[in-house]
PDB file of N, CA and C in Angstrom:
ATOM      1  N   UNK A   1     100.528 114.094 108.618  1.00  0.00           N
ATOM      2  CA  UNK A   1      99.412 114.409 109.488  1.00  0.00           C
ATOM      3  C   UNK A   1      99.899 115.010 110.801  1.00  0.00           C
ATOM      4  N   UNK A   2     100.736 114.529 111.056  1.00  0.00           N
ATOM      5  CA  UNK A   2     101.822 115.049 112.237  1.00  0.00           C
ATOM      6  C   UNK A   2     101.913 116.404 112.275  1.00  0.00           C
ATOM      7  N   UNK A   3     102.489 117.121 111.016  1.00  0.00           N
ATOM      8  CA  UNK A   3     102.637 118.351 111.059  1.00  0.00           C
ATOM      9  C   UNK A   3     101.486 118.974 110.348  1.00  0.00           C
ATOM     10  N   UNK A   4      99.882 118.633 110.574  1.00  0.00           N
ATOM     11  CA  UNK A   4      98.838 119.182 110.001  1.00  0.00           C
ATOM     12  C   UNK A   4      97.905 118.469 111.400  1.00  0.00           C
ATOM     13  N   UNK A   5      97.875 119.101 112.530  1.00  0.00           N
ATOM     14  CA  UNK A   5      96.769 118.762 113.598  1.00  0.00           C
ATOM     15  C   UNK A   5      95.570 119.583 113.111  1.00  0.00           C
ATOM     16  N   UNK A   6      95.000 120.425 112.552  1.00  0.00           N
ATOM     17  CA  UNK A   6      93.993 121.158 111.955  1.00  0.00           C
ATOM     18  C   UNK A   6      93.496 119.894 110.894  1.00  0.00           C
ATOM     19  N   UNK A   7      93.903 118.838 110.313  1.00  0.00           N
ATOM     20  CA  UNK A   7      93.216 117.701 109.822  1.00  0.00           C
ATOM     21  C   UNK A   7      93.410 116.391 110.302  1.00  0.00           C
ATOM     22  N   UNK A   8      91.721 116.157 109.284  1.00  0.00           N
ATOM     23  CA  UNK A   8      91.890 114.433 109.674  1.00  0.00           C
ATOM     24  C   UNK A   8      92.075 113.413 108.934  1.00  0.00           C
ATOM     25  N   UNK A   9      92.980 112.684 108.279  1.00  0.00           N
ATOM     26  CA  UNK A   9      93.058 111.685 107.324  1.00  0.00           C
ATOM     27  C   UNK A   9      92.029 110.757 107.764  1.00  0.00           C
ATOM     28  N   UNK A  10      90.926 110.506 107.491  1.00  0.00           N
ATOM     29  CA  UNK A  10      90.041 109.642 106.775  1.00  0.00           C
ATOM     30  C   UNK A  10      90.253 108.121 106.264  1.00  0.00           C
ATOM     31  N   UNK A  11      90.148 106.964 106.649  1.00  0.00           N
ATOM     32  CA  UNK A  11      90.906 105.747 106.687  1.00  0.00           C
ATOM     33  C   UNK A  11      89.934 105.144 105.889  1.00  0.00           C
ATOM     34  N   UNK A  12      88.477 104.969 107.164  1.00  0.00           N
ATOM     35  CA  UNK A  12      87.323 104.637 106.241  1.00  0.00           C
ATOM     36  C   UNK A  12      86.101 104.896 107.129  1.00  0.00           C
ATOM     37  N   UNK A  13      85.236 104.693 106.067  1.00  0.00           N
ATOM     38  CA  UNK A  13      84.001 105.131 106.704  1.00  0.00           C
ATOM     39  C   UNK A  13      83.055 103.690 106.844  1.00  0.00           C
ATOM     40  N   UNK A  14      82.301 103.659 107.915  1.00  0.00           N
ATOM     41  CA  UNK A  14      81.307 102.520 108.352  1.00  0.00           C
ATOM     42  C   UNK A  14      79.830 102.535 108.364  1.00  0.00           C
ATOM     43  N   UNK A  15      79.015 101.890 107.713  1.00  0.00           N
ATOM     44  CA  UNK A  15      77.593 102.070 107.537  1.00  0.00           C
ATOM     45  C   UNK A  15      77.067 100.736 108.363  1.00  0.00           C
ATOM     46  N   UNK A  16      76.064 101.385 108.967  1.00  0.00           N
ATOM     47  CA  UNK A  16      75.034 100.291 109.767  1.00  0.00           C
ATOM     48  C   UNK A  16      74.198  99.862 108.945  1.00  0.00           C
ATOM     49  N   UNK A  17      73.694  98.460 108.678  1.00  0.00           N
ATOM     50  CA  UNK A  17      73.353  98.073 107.647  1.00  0.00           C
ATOM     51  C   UNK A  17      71.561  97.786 108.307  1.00  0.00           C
ATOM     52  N   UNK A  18      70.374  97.838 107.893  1.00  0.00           N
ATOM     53  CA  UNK A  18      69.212  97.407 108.503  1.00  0.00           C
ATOM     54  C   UNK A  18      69.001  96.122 108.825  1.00  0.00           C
ATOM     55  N   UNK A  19      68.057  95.582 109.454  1.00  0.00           N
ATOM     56  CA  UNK A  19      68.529  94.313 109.724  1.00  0.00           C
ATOM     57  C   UNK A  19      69.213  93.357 110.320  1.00  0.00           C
ATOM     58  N   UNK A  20      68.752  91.622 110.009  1.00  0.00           N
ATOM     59  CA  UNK A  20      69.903  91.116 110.899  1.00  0.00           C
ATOM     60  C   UNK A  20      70.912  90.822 109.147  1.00  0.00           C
ATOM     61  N   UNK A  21      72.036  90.921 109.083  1.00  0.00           N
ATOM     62  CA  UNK A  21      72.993  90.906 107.990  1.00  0.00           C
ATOM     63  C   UNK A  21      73.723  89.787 108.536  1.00  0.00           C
ATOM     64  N   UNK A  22      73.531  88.928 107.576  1.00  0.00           N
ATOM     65  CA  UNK A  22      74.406  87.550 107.236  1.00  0.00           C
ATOM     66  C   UNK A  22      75.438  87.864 106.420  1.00  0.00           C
ATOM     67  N   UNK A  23      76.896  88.009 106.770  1.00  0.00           N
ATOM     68  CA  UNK A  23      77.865  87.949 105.633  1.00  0.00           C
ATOM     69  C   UNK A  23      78.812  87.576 106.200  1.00  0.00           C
ATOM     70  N   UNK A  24      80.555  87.644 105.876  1.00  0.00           N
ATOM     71  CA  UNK A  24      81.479  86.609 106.404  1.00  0.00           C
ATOM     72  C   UNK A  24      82.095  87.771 107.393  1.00  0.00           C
ATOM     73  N   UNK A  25      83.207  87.365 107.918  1.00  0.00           N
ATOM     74  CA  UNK A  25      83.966  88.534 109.007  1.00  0.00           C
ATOM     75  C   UNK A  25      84.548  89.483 108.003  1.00  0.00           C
ATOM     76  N   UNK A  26      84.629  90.508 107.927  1.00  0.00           N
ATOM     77  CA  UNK A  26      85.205  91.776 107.118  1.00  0.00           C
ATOM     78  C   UNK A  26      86.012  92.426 108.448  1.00  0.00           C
ATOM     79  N   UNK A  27      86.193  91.739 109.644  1.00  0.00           N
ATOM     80  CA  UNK A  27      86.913  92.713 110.310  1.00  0.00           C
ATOM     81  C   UNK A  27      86.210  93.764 111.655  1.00  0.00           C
ATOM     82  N   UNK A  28      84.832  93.934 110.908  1.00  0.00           N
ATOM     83  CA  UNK A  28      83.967  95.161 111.492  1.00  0.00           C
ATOM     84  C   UNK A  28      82.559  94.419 112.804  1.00  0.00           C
ATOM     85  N   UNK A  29      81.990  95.132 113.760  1.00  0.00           N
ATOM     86  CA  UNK A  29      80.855  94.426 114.274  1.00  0.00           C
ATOM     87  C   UNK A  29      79.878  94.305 113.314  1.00  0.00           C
ATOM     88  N   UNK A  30      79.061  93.432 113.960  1.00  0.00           N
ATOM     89  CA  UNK A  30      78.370  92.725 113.327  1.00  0.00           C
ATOM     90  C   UNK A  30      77.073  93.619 112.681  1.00  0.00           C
ATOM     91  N   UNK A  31      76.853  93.662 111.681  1.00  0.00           N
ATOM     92  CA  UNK A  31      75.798  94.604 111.008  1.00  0.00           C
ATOM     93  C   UNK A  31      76.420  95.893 110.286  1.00  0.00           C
ATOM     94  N   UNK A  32      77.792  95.815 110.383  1.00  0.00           N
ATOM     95  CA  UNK A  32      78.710  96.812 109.848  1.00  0.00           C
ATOM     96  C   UNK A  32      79.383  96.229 108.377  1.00  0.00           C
ATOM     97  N   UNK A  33      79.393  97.480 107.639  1.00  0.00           N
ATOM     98  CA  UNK A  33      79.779  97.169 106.480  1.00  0.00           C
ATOM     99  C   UNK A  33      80.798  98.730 106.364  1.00  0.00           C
ATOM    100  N   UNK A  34      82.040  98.213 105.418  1.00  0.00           N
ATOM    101  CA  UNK A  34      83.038  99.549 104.980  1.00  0.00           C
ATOM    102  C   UNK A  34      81.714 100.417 104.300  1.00  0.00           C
ATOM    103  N   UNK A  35      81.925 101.551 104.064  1.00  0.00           N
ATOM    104  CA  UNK A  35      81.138 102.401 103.314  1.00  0.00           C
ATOM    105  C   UNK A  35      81.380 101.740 102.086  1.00  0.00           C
ATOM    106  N   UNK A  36      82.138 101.321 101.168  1.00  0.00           N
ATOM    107  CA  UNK A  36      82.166 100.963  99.797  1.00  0.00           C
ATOM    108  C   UNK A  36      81.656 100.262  99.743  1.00  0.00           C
ATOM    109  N   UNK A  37      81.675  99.165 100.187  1.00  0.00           N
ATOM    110  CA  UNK A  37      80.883  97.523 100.009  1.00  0.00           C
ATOM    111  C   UNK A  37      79.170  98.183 100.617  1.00  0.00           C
ATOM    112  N   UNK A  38      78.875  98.977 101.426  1.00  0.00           N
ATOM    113  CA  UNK A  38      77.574  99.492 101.190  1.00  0.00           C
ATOM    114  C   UNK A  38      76.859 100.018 100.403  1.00  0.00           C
ATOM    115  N   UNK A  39      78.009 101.106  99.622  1.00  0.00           N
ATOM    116  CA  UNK A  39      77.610 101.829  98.139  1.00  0.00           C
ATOM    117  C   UNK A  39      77.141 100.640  96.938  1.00  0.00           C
ATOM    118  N   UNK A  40      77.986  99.567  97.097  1.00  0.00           N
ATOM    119  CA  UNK A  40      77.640  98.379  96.412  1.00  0.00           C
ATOM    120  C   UNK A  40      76.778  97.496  96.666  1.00  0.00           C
ATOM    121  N   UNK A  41      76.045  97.366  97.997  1.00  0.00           N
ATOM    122  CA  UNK A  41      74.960  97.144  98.466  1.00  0.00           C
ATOM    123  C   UNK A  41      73.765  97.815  97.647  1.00  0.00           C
ATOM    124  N   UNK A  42      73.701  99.680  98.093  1.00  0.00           N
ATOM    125  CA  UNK A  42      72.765 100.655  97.585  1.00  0.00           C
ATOM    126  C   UNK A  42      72.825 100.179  95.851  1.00  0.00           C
ATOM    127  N   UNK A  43      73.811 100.461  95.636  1.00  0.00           N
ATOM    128  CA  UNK A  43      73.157 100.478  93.785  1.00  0.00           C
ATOM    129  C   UNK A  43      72.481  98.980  93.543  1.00  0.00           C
ATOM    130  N   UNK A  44      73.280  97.873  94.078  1.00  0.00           N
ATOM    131  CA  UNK A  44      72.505  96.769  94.041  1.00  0.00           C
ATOM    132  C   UNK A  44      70.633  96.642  93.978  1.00  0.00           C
ATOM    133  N   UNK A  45      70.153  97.275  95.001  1.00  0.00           N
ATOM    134  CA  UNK A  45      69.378  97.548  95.666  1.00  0.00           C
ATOM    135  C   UNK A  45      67.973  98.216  94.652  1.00  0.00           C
ATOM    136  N   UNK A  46      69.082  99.268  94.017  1.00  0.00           N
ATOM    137  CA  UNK A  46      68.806 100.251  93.200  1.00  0.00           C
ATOM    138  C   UNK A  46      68.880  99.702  91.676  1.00  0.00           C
ATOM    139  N   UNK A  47      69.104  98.699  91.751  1.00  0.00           N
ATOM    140  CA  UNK A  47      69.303  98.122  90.090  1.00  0.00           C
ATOM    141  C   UNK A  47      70.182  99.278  89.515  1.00  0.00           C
ATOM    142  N   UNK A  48      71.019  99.851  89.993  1.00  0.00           N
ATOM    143  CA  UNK A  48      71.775 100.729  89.398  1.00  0.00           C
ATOM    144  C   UNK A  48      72.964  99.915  89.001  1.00  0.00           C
ATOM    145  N   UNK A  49      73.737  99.301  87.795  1.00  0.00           N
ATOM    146  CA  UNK A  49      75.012  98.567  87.744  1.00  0.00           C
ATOM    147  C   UNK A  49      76.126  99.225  86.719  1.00  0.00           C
ATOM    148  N   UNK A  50      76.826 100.150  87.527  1.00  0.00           N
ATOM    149  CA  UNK A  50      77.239 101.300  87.330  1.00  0.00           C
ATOM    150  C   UNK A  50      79.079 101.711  88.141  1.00  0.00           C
ATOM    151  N   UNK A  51      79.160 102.268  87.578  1.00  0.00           N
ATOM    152  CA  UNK A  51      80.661 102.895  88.416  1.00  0.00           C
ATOM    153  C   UNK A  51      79.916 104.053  89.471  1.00  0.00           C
ATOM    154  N   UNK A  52      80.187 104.500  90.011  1.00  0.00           N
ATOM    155  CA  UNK A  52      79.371 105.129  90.825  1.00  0.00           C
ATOM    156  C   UNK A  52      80.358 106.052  91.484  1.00  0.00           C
ATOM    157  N   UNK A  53      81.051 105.736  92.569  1.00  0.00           N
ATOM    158  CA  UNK A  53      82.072 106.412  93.142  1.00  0.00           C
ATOM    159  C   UNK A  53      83.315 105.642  93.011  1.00  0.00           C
ATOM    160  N   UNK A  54      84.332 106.036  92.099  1.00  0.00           N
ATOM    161  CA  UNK A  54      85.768 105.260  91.509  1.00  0.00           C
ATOM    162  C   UNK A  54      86.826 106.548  91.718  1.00  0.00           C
ATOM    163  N   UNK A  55      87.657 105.694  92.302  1.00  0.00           N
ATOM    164  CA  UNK A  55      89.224 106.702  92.662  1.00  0.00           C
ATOM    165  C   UNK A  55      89.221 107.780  93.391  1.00  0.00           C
ATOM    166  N   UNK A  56      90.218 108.474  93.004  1.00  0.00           N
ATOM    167  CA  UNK A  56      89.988 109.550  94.139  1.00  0.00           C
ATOM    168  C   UNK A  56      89.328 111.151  93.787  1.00  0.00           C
ATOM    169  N   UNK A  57      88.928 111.581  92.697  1.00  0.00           N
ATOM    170  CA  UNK A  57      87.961 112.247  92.485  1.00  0.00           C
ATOM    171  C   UNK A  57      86.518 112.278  92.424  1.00  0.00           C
ATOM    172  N   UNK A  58      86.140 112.339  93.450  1.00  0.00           N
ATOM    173  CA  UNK A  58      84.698 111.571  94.105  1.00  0.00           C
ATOM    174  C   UNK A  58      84.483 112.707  93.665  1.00  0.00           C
ATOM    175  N   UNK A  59      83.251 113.120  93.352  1.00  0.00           N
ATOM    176  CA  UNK A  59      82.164 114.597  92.569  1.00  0.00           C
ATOM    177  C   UNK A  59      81.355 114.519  94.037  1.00  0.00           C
ATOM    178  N   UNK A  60      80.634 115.463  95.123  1.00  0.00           N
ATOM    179  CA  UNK A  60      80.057 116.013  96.226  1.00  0.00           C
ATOM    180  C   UNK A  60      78.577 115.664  95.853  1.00  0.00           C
ATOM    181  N   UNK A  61      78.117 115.907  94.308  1.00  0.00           N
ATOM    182  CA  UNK A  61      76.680 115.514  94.489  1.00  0.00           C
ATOM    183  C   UNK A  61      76.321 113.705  94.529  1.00  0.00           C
ATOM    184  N   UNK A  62      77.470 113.396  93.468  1.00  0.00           N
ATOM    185  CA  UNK A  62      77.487 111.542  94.055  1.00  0.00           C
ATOM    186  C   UNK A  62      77.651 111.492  95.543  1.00  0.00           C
ATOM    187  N   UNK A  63      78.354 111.789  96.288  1.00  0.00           N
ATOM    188  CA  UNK A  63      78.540 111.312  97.801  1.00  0.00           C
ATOM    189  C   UNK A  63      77.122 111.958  98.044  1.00  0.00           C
ATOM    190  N   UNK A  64      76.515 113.174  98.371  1.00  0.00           N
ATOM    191  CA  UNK A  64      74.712 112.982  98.607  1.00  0.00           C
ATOM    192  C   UNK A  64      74.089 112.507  98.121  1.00  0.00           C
ATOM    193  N   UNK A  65      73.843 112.065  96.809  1.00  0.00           N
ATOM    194  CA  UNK A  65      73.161 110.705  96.178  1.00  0.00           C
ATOM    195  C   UNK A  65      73.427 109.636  97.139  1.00  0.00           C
ATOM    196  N   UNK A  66      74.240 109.190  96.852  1.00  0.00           N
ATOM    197  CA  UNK A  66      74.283 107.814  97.696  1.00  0.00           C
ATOM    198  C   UNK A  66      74.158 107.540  99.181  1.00  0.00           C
ATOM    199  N   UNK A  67      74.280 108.988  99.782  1.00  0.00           N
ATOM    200  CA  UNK A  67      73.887 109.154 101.263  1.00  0.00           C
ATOM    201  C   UNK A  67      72.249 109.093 100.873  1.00  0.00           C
ATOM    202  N   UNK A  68      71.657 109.629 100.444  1.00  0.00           N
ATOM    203  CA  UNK A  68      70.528 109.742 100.345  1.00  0.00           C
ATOM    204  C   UNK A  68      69.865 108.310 100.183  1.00  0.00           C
ATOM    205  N   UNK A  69      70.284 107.247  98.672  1.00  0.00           N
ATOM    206  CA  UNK A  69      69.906 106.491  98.983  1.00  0.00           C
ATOM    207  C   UNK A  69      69.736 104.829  99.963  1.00  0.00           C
ATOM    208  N   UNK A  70      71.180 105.672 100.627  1.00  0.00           N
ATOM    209  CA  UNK A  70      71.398 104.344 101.467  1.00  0.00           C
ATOM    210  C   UNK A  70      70.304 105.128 103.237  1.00  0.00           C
ATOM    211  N   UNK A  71      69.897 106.245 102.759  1.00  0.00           N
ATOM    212  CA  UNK A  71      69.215 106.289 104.265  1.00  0.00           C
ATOM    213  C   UNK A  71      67.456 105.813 103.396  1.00  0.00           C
ATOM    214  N   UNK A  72      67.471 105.772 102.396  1.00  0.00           N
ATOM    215  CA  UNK A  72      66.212 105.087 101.948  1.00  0.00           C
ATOM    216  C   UNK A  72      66.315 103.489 102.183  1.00  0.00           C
ATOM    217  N   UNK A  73      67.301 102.617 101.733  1.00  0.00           N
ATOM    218  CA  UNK A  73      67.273 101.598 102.403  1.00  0.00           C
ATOM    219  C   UNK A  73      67.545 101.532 104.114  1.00  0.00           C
ATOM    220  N   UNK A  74      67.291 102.604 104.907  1.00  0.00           N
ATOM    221  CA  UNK A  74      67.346 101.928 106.183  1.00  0.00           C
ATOM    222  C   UNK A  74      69.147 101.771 106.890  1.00  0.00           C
ATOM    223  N   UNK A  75      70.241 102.770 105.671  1.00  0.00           N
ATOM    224  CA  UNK A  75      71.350 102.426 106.370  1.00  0.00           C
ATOM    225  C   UNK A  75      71.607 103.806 106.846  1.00  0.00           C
ATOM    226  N   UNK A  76      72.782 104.130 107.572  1.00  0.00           N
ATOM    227  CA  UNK A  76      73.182 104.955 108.757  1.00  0.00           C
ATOM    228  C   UNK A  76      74.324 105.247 108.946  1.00  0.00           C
ATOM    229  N   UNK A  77      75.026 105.972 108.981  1.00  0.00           N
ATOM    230  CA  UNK A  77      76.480 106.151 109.671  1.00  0.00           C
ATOM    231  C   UNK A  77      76.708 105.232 111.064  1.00  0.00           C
ATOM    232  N   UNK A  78      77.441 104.236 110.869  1.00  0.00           N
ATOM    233  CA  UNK A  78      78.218 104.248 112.073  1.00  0.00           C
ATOM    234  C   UNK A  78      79.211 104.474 112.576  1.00  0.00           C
ATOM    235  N   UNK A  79      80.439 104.990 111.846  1.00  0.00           N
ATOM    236  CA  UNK A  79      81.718 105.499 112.554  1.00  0.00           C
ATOM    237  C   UNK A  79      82.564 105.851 111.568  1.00  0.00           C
ATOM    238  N   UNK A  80      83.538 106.747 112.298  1.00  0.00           N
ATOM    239  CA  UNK A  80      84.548 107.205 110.637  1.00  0.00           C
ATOM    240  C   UNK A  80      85.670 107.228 111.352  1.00  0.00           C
ATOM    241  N   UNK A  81      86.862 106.247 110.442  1.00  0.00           N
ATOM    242  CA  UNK A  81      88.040 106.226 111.270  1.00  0.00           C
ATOM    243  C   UNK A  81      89.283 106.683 110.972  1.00  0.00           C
ATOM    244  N   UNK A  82      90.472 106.421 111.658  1.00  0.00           N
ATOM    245  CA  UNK A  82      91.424 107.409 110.823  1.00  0.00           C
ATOM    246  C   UNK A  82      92.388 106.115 110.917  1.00  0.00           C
ATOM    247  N   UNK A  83      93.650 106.415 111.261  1.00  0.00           N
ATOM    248  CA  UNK A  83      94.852 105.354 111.527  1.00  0.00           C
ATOM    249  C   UNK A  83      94.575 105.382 113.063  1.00  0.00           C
ATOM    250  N   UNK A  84      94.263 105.760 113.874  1.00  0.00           N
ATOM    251  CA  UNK A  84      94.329 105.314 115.222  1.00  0.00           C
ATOM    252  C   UNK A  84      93.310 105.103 115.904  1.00  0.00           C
ATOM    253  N   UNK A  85      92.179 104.764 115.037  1.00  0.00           N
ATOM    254  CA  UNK A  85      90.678 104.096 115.057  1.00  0.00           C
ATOM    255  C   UNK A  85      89.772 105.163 114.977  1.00  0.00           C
ATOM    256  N   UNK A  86      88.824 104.809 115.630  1.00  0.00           N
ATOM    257  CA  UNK A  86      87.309 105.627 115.620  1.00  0.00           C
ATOM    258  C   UNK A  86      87.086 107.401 115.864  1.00  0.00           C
ATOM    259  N   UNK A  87      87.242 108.395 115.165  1.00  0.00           N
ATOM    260  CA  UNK A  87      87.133 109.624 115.616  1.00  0.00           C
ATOM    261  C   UNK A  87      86.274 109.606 116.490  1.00  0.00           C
ATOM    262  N   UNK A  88      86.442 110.641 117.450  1.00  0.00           N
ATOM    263  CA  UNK A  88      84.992 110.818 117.977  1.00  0.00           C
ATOM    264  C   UNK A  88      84.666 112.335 117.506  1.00  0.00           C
ATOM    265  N   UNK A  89      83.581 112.894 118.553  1.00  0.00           N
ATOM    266  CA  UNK A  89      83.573 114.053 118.179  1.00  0.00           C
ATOM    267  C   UNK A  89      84.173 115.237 118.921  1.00  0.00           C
ATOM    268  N   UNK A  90      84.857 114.823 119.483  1.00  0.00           N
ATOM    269  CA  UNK A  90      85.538 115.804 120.346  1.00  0.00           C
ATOM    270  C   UNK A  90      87.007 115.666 119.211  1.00  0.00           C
ATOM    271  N   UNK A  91      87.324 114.900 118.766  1.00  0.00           N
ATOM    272  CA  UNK A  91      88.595 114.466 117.404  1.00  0.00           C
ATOM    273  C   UNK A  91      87.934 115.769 116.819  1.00  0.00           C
ATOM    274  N   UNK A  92      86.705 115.702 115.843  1.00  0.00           N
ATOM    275  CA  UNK A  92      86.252 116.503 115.418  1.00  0.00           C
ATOM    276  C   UNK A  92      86.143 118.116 115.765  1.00  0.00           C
ATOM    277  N   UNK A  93      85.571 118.299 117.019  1.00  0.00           N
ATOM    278  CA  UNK A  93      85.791 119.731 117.456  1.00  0.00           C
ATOM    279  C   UNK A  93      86.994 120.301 117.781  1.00  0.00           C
ATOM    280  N   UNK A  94      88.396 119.614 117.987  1.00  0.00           N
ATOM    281  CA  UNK A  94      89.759 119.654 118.301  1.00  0.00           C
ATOM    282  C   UNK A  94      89.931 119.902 116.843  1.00  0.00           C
ATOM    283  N   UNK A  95      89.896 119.321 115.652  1.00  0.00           N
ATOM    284  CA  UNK A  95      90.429 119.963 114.101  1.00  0.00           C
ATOM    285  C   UNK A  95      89.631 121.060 113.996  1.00  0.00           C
ATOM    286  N   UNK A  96      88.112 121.325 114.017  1.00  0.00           N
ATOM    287  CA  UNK A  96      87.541 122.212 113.503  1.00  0.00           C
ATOM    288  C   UNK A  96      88.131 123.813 114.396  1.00  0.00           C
ATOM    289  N   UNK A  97      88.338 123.925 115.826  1.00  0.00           N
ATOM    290  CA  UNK A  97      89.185 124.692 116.898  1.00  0.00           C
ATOM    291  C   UNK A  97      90.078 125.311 115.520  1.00  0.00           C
ATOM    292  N   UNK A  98      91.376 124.204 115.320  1.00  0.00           N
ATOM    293  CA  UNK A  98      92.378 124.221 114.857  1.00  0.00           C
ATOM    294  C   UNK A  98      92.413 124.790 113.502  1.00  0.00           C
ATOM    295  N   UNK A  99      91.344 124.403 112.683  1.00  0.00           N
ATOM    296  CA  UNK A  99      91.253 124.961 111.685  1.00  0.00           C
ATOM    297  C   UNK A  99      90.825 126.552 111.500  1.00  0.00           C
ATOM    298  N   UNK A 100      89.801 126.636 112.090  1.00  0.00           N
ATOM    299  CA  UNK A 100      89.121 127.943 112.493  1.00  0.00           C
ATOM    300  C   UNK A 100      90.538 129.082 112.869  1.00  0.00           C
ATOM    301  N   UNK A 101      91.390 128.439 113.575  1.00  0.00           N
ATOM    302  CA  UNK A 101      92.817 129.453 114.557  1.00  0.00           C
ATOM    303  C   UNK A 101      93.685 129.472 112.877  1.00  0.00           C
ATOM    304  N   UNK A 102      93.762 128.467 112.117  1.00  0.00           N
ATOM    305  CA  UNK A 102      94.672 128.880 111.193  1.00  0.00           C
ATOM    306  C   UNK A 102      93.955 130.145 109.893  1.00  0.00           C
ATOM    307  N   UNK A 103      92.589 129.844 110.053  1.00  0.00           N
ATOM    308  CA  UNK A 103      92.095 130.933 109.208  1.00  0.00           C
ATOM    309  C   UNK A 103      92.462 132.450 109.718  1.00  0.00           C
ATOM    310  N   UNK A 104      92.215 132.165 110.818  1.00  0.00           N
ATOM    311  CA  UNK A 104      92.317 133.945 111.616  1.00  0.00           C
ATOM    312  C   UNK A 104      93.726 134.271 110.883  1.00  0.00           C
TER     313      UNK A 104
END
């Protein structure tokens, strides 16, 4: 990653969950769930009991499916992190800069 500042390794992603959410410490504030254990929330939800998103060839229309139905239950992005915590969006406009200069 060192020698690739034009990207961002991706650690994990965080969903705000609706509600007050009772569950044990995972690490995250309170009402926060990893994105996976939310996806497993959504199909729950969904009576869907299914593989859904497994390994590392995730398919683009599953990841909008499941965005889709976790903003039907009421959930949300809350943060996406890398190894040195929380991007922001200025993280973001600093790769996209970078990326944009290596296309030219």
């Amino acid at each position: 990653v060192a020698k690739r500042p034009d990207v961002l390794v991706i650690e994990s992603g965080e969903i705000q969950l609706p509600g007050e959410v009772h569950m044990k410490d995972i690490g995250l504030p309170k009402g926060i769930a990893y994105a996976c254990l939310a996806e497993t929330i959504v199909l729950a939800l969904e009576a869907r009991f299914e593989n859904f998103t497994l390994g590392r060839n995730i398919e683009w229309e599953k990841v909008r499916e499941i965005y889709k139905l976790g903003l039907k239950h009421g959930m949300k992005l809350a943060a996406i992190s890398g190894v040195n915590g929380v991007f922001t969006e200025e993280d973001f406009e600093r790769v996209r800069v970078l990326a944009a200069s290596e296309e030219a």
